[in-house]
N, C-alpha and C. Protein backbone atom coordinates (compact mmCIF):
# COMPACT_ATOMS: atom_id res chain seq x y z
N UNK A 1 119.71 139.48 -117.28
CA UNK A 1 119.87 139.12 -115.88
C UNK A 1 119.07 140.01 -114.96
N UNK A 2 119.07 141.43 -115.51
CA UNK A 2 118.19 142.35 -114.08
C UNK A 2 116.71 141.81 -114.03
N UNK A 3 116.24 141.11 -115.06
CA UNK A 3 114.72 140.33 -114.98
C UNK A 3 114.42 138.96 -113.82
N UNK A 4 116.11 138.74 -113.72
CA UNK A 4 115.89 137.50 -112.48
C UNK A 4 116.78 137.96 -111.38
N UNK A 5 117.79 138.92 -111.69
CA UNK A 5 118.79 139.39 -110.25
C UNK A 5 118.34 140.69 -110.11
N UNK A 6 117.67 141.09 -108.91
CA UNK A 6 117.80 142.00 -108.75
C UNK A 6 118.82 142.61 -107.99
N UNK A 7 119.03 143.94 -108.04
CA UNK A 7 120.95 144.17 -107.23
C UNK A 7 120.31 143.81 -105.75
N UNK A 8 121.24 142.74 -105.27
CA UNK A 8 121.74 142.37 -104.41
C UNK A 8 122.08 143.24 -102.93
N UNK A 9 122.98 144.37 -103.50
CA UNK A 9 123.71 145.27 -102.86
C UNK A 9 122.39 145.93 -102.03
N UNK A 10 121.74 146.80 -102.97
CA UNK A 10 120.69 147.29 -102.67
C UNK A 10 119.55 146.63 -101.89
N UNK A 11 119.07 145.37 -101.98
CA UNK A 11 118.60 144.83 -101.32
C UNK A 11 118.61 144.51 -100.11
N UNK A 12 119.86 144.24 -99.93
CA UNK A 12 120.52 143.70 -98.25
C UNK A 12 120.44 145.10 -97.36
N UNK A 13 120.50 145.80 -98.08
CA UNK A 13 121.09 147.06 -97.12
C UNK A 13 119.97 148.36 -97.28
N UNK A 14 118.98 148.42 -97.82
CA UNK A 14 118.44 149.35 -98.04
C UNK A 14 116.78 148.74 -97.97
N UNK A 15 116.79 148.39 -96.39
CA UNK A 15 115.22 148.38 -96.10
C UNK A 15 114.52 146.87 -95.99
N UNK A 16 115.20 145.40 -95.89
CA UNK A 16 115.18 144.24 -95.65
C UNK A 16 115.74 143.35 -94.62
N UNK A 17 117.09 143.80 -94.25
CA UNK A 17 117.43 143.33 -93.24
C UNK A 17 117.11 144.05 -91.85
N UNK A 18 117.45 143.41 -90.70
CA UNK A 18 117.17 144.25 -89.36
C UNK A 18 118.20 145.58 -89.20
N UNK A 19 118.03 146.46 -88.00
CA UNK A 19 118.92 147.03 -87.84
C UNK A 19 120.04 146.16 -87.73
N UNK A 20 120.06 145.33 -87.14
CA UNK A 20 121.44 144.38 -86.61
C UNK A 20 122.47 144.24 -87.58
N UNK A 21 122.11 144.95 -88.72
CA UNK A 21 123.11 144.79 -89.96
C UNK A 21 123.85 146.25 -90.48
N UNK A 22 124.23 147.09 -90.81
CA UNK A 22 124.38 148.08 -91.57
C UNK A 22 124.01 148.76 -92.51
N UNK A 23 123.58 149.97 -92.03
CA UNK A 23 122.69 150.66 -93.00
C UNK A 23 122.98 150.87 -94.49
N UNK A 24 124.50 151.17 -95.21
CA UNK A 24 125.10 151.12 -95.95
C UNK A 24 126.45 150.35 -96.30
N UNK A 25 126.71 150.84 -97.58
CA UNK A 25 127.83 149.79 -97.79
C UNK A 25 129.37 150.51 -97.51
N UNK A 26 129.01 152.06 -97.18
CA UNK A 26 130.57 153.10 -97.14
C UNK A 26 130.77 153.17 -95.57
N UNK A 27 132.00 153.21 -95.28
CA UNK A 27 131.86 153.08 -93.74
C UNK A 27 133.50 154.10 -93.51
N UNK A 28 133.29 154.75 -93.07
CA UNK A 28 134.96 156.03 -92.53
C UNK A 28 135.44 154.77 -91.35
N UNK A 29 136.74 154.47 -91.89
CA UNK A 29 137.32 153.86 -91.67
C UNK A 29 139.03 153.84 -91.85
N UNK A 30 139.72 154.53 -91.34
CA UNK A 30 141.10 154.57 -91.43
C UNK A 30 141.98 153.68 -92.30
N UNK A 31 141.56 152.35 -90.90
CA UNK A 31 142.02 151.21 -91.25
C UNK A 31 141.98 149.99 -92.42
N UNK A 32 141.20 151.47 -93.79
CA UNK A 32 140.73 150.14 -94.97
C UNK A 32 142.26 150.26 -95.82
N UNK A 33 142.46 149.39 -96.72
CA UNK A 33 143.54 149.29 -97.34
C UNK A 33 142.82 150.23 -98.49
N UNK A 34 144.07 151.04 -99.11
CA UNK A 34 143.29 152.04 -100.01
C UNK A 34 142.50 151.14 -101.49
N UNK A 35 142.48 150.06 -101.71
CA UNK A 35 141.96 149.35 -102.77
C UNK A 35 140.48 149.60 -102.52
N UNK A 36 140.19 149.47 -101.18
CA UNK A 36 138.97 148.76 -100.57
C UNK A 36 138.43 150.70 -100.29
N UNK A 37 139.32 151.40 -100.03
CA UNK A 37 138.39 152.60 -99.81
C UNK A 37 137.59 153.01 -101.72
N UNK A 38 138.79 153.19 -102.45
CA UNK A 38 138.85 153.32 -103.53
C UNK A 38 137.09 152.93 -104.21
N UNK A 39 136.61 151.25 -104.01
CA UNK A 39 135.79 150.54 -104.07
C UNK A 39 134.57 151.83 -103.37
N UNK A 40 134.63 151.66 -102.42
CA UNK A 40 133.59 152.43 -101.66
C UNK A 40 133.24 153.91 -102.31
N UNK A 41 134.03 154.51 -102.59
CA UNK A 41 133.88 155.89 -103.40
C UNK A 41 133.18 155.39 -104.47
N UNK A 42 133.47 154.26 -105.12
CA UNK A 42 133.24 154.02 -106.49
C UNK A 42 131.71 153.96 -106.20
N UNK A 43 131.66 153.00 -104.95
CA UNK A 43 129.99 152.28 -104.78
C UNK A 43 128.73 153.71 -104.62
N UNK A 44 129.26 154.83 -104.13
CA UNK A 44 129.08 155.83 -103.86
C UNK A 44 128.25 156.57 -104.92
N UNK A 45 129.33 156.75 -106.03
CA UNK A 45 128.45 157.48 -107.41
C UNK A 45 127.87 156.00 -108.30
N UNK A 46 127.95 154.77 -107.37
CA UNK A 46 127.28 153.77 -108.39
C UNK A 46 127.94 153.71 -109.83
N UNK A 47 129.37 153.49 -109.38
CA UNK A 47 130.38 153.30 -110.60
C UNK A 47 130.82 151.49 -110.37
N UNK A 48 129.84 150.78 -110.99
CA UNK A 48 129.84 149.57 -109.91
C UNK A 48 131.44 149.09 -110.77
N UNK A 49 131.73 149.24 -111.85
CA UNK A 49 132.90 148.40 -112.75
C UNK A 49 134.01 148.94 -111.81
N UNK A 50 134.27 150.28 -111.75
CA UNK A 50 135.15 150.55 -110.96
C UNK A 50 135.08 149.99 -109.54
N UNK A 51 134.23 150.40 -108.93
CA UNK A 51 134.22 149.46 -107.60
C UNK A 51 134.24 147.71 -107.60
N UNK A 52 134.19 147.25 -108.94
CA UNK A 52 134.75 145.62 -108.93
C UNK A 52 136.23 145.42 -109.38
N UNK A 53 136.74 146.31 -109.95
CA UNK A 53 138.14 146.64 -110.15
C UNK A 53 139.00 146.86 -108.99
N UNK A 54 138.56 147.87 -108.04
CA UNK A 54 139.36 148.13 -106.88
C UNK A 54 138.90 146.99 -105.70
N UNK A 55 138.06 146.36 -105.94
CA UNK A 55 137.37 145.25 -104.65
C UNK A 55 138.21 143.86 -105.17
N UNK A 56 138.32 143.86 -106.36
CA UNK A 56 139.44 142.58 -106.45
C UNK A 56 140.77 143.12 -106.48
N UNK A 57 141.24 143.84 -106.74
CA UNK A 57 143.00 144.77 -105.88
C UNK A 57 143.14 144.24 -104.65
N UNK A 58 142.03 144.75 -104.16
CA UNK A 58 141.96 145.14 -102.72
C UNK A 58 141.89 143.53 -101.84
N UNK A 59 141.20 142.50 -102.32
CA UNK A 59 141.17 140.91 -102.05
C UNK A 59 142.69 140.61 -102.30
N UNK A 60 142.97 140.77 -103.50
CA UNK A 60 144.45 140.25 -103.42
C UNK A 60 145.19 140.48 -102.36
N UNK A 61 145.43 141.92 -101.46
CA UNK A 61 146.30 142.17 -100.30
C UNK A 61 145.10 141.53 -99.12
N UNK A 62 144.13 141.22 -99.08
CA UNK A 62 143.22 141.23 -97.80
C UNK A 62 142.08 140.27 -98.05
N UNK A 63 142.49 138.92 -98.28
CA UNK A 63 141.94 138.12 -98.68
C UNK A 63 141.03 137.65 -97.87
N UNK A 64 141.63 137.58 -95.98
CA UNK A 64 140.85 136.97 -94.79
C UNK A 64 139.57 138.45 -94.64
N UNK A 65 139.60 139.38 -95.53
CA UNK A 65 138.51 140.65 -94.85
C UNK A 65 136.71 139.61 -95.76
N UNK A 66 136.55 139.46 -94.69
CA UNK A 66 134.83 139.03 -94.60
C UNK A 66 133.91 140.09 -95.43
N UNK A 67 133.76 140.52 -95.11
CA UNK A 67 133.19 142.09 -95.68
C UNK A 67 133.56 142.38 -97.22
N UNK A 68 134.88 142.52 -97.01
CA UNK A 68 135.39 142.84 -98.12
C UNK A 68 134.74 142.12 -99.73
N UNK A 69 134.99 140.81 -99.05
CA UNK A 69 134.29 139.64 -100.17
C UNK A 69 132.59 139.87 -100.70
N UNK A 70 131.86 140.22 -99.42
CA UNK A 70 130.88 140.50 -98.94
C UNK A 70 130.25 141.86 -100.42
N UNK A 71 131.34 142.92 -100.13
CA UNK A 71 131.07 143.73 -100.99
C UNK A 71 130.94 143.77 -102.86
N UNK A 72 132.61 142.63 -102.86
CA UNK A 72 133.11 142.31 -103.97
C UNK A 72 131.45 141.63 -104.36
N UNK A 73 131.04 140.42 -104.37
CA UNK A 73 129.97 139.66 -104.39
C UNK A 73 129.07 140.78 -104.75
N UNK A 74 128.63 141.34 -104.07
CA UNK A 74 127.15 142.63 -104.44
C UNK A 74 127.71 143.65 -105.39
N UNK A 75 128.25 144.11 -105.46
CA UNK A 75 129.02 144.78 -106.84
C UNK A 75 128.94 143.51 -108.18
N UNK A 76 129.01 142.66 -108.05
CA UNK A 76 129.13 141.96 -108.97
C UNK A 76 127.54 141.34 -109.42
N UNK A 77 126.76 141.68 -108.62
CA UNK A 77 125.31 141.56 -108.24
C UNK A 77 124.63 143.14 -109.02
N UNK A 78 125.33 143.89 -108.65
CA UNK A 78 124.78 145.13 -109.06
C UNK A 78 125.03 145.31 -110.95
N UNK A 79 126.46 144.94 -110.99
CA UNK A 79 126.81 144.94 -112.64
C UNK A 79 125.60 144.00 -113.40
N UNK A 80 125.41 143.09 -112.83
CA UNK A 80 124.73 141.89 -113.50
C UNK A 80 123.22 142.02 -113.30
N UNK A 81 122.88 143.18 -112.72
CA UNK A 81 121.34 143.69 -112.84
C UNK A 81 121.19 144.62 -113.83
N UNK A 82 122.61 144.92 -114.64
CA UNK A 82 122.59 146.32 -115.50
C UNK A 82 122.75 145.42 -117.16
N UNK A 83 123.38 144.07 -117.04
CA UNK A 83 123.77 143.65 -118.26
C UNK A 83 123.96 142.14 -117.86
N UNK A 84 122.44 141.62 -118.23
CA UNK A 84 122.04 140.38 -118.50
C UNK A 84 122.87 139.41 -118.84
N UNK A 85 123.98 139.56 -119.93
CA UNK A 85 125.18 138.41 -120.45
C UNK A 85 125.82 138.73 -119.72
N UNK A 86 126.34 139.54 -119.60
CA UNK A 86 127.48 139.56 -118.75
C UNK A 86 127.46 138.92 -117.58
N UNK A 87 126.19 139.23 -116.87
CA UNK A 87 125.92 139.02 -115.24
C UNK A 87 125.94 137.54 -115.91
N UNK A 88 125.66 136.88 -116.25
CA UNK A 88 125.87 135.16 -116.41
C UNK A 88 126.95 134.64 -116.08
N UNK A 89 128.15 135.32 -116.36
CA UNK A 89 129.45 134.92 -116.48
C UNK A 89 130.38 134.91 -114.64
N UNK A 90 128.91 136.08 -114.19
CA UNK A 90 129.45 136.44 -113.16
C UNK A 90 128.90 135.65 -111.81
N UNK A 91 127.45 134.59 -112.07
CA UNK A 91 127.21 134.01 -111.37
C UNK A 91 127.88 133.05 -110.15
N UNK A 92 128.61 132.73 -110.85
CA UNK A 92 129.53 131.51 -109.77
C UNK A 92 130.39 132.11 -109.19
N UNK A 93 130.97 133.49 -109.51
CA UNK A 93 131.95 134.37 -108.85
C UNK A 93 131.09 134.98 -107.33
N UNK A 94 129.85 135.62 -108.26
CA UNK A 94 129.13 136.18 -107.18
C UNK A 94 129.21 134.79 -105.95
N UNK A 95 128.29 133.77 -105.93
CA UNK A 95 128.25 133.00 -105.00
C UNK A 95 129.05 132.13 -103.83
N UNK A 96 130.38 132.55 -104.78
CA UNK A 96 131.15 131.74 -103.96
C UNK A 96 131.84 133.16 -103.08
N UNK A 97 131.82 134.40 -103.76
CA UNK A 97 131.90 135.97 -102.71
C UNK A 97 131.39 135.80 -101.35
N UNK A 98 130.26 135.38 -101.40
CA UNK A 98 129.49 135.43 -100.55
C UNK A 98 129.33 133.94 -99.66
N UNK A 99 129.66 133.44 -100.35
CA UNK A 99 129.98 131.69 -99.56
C UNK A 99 131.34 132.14 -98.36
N UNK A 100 131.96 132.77 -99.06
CA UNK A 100 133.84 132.98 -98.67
C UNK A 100 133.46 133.94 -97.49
N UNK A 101 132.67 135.21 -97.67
CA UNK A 101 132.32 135.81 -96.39
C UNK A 101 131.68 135.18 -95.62
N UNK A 102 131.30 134.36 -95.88
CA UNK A 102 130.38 133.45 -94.65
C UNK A 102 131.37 132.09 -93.59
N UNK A 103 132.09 131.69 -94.78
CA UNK A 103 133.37 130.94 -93.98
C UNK A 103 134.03 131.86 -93.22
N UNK A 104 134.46 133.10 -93.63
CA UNK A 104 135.30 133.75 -92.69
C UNK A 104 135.02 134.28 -91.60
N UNK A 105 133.55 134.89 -91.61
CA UNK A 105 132.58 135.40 -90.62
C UNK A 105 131.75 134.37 -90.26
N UNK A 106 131.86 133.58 -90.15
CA UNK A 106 130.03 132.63 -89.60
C UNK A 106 128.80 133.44 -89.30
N UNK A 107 129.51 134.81 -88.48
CA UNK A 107 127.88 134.99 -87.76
C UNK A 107 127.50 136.82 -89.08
N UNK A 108 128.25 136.34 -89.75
CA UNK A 108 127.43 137.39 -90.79
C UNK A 108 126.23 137.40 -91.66
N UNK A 109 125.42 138.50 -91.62
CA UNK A 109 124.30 138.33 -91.64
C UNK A 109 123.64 138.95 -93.27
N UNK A 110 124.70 139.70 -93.72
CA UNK A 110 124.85 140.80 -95.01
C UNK A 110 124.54 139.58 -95.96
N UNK A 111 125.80 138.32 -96.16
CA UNK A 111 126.01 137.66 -97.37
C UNK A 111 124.75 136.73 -97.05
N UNK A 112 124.60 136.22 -96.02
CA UNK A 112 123.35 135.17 -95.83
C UNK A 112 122.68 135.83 -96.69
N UNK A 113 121.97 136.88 -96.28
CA UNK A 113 120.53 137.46 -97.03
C UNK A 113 120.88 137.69 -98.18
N UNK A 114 121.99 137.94 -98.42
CA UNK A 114 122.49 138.00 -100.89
C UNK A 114 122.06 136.56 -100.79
N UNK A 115 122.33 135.69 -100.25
CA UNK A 115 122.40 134.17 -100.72
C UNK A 115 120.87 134.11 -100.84
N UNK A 116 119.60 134.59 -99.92
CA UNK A 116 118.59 133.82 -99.85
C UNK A 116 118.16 134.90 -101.39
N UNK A 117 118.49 135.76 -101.64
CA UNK A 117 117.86 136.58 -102.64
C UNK A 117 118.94 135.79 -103.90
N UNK A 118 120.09 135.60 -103.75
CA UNK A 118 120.66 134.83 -104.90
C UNK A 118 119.86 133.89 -105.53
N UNK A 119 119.48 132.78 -104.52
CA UNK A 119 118.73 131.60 -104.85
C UNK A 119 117.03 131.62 -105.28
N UNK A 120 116.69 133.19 -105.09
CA UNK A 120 115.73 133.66 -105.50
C UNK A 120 115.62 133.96 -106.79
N UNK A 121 116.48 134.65 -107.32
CA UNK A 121 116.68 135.74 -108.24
C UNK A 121 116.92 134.98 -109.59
N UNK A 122 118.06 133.90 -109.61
CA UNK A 122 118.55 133.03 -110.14
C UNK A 122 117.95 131.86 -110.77
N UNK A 123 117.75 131.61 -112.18
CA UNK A 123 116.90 130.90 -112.66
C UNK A 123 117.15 129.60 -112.18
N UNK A 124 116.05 128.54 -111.81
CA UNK A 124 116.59 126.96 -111.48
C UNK A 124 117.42 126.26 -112.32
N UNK A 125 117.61 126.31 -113.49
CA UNK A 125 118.08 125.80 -114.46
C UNK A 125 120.18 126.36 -114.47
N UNK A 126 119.84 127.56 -113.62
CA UNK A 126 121.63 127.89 -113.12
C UNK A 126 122.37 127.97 -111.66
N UNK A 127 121.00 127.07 -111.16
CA UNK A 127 121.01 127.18 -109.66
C UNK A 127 120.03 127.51 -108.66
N UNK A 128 119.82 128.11 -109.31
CA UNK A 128 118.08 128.92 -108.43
C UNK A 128 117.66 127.84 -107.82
N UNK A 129 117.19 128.32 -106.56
CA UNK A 129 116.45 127.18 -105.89
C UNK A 129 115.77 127.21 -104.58
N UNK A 130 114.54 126.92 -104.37
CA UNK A 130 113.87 127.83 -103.38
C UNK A 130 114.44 126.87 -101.31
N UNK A 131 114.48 125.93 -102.18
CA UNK A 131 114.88 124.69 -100.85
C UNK A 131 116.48 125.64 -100.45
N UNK A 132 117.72 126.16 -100.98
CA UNK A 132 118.43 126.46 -101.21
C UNK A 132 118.73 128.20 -100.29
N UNK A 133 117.57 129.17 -100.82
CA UNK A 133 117.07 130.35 -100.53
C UNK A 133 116.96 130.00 -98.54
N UNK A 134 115.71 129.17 -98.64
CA UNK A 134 115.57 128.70 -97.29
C UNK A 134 116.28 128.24 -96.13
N UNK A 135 117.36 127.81 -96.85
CA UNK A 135 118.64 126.72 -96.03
C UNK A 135 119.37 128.35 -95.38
N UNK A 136 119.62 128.89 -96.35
CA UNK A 136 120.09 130.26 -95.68
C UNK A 136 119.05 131.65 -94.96
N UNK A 137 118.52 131.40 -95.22
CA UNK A 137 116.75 131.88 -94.47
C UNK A 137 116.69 131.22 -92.52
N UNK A 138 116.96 129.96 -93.25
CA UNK A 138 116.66 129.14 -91.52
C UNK A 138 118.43 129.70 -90.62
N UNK A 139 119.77 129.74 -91.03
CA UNK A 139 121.03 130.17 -90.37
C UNK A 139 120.90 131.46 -90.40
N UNK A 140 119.96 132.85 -90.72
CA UNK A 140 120.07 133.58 -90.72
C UNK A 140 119.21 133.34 -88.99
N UNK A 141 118.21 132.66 -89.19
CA UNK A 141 117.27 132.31 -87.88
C UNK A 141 117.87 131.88 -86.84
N UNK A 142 118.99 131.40 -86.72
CA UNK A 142 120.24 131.13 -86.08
C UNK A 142 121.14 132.30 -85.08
N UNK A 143 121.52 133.22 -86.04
CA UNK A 143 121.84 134.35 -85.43
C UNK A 143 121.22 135.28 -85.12
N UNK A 144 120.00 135.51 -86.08
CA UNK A 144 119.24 137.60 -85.39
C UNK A 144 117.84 136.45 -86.17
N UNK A 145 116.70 135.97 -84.87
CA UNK A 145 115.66 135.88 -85.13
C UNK A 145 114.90 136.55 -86.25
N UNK A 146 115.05 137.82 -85.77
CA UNK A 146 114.13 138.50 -86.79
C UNK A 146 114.60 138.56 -88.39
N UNK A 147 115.61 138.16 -88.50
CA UNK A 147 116.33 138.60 -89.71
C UNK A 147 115.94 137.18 -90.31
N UNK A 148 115.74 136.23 -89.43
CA UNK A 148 114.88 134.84 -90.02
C UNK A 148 114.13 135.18 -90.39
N UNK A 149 113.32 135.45 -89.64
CA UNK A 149 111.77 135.69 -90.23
C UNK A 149 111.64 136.86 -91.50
N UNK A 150 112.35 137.77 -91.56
CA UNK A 150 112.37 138.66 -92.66
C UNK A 150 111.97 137.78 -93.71
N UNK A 151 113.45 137.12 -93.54
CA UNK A 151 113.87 136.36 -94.83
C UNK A 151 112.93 135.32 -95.34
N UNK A 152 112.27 134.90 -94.52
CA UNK A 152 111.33 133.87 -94.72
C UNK A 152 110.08 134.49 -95.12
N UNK A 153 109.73 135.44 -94.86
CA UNK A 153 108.55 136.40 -95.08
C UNK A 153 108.93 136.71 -96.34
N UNK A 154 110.02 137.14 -97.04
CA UNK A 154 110.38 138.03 -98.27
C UNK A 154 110.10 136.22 -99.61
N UNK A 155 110.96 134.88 -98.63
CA UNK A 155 110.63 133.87 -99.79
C UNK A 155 109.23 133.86 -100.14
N UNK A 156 108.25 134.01 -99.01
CA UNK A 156 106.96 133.76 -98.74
C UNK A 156 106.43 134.21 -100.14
N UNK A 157 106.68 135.73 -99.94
CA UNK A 157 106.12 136.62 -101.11
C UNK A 157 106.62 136.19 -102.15
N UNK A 158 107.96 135.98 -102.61
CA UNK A 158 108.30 136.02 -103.97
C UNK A 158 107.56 134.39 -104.57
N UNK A 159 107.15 133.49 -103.68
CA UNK A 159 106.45 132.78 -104.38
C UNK A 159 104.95 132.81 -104.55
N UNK A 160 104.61 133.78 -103.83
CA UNK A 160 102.85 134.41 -103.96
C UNK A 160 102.18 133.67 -102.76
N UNK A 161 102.89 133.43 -101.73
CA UNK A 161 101.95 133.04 -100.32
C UNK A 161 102.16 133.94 -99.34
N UNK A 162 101.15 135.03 -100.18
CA UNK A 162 101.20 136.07 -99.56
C UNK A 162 100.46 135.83 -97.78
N UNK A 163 99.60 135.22 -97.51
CA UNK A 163 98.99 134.99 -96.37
C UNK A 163 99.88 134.41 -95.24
N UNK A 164 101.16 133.78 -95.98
CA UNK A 164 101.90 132.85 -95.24
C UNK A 164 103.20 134.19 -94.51
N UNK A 165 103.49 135.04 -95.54
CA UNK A 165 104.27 136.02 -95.42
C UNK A 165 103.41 137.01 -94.54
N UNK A 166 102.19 137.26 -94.39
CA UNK A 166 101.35 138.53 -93.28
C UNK A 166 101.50 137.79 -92.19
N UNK A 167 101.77 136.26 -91.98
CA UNK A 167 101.32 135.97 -90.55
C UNK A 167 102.79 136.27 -90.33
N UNK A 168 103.90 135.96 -91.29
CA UNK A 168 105.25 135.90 -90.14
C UNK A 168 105.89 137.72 -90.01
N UNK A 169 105.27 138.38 -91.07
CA UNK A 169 105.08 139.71 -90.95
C UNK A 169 104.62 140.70 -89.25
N UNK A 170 103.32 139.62 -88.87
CA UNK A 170 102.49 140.00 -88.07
C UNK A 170 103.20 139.72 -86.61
N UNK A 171 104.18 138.64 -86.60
CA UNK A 171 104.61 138.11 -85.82
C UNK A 171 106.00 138.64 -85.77
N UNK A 172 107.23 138.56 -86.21
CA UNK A 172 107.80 140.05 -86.12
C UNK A 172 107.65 141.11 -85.18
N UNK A 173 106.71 141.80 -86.07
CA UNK A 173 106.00 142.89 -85.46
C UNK A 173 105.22 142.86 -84.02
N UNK A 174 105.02 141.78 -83.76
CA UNK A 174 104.57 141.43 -82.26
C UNK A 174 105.28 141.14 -81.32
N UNK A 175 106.54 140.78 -81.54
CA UNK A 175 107.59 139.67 -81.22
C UNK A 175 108.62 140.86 -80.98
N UNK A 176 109.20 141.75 -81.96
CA UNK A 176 110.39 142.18 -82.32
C UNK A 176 110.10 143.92 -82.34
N UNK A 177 108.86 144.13 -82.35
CA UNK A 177 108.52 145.26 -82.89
C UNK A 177 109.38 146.02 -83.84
N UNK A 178 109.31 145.16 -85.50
CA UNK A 178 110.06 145.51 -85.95
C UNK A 178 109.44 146.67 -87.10
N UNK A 179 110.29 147.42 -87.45
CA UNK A 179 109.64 148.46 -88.13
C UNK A 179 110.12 147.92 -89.82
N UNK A 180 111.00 146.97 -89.89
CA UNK A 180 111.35 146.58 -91.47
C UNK A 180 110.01 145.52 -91.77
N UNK A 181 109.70 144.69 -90.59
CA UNK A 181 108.40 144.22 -91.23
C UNK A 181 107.11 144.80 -91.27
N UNK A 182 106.82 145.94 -90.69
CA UNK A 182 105.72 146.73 -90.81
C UNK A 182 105.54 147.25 -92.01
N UNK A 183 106.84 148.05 -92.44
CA UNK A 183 107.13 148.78 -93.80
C UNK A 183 106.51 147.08 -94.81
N UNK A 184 107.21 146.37 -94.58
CA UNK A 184 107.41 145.46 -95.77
C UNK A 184 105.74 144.99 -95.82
N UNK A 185 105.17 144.52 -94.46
CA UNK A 185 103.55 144.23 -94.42
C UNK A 185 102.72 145.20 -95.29
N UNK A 186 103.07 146.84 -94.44
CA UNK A 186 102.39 147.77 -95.94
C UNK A 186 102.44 147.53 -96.92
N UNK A 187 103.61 147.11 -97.27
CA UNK A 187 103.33 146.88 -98.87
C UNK A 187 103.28 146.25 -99.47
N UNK A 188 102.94 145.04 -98.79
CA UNK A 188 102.31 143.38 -99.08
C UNK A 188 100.94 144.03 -99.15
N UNK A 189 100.10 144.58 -97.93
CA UNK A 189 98.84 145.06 -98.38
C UNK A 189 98.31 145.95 -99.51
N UNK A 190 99.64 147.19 -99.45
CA UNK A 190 99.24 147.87 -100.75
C UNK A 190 99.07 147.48 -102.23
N UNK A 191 100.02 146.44 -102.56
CA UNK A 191 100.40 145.31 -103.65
C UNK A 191 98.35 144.86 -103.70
N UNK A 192 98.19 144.48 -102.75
CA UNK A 192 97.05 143.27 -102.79
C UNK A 192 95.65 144.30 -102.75
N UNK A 193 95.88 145.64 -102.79
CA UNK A 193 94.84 146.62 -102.34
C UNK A 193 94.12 146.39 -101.48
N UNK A 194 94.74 145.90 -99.86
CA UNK A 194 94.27 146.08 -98.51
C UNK A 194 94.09 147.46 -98.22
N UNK A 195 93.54 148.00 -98.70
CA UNK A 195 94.28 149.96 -98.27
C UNK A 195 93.84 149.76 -96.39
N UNK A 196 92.60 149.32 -96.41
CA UNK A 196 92.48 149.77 -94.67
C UNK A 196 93.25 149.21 -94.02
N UNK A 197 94.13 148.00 -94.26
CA UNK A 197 94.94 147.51 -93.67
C UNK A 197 96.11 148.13 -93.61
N UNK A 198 96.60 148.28 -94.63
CA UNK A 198 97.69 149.05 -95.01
C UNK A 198 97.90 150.57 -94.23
N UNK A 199 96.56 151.02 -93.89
CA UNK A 199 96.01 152.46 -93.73
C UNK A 199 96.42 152.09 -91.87
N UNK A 200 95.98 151.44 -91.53
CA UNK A 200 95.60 150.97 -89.50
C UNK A 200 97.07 150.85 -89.49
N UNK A 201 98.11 150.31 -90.16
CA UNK A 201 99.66 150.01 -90.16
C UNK A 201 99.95 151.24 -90.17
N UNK A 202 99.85 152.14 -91.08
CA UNK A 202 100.83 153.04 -91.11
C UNK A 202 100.43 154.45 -90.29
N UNK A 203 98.85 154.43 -89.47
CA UNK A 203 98.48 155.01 -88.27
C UNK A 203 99.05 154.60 -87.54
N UNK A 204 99.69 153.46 -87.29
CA UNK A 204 100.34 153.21 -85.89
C UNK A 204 101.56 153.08 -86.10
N UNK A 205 102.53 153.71 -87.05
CA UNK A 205 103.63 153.19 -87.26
C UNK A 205 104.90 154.46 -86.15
N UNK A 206 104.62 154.97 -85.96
CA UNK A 206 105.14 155.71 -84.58
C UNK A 206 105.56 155.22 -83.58
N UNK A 207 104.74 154.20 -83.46
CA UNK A 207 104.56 153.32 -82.21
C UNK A 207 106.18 152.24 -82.55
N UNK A 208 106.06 151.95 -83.36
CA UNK A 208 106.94 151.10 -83.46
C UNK A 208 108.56 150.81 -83.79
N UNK A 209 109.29 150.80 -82.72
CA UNK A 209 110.67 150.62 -83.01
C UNK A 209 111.42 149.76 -83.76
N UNK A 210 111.96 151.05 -84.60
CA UNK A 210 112.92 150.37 -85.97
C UNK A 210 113.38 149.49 -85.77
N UNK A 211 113.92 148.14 -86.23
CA UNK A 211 114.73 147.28 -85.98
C UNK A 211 115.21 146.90 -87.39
């Protein structure tokens, strides 16, 4: 499975989405039920079994927590990047994690982007599907523009239109002045050995506010 899923968890949160989302997955919080802190420690030293152990505890008392599901789902994303059979078993669990945070939250933006990388990651033959990826690509475009266009920039690439992904890269960055598509443009150019391009980006990358 880690040959077609890549972790999930890691993805959403570490350098793809806008600021408009959360930088990590641990958050000091009083008010978590101890199942759900438990989880977070676990996610911490990347003890992902334990943190899917205490994230389904923790659903049983707090079933309406958006997030919560949110997390459960990418933990289960993360196991299944470590162990190929297994992660099979875990497919339809993962998706509907992340379906369930999206009913409960509408305007969440975390599970959208697992979904467009789900439907990425995921062979066609178990679901995979790029029309699919997109459908949640365009409602991400719905709530945080830019987090559209990310997403649509990131399908761009993973199917090799790379030219199609620099213009919405470029635009972003014109639009949003975003610093996740600048980073991500570098290294669409570096990939393709643009170096001067790559090189004029990351001279001016000062200039440009993180988003």
């Amino acid at each position: 499975m880690s040959r077609f899923l890549i972790p999930i968890l890691v993805f959403c949160l570490m350098g793809n989405v806008s600021a408009s989302v959360p930088s990590a997955i641990i958050f000091e919080n009083s008010s978590k039920e101890k199942g759900e802190l438990m989880g977070d420690e676990a996610c911490r030293i990347k003890d992902w079994e334990s943190a899917r152990i205490h994230y389904k505890k923790a659903l049983a008392s707090d079933a309406s927590n958006s997030y919560l599901h949110f997390k459960y789902g990418a933990v289960l994303a993360m196991i299944a990047s470590k162990d190929k059979w297994r992660g099979l078993s875990f497919l339809g669990e993962m998706r509907e994690s992340f379906e369930t945070a999206i009913k409960l939250d509408p305007s969440q933006i975390e599970a959208r982007w697992a979904l467009v990388e789900y439907y990425l990651q995921v062979p066609g033959i178990l679901g995979g599907s790029e029309a699919k990826a997109t459908k949640y690509a365009s409602q991400l475009s719905a709530i945080s523009e830019v987090d559209g266009m990310l997403a649509k920039a990131r399908i761009a690439v993973y199917f090799g239109r790379d030219k199609q992904a620099e213009a919405v890269y470029l635009k972003a960055i014109a639009k949003f002045k975003s610093g996740v598509a600048r980073q991500k443009l570098i290294e669409l150019y570096t990939k393709n050995k643009e170096i001067a391009k790559a090189d004029a980006l990351k001279n001016n990358i000062s200039k440009i506010t993180k988003n």
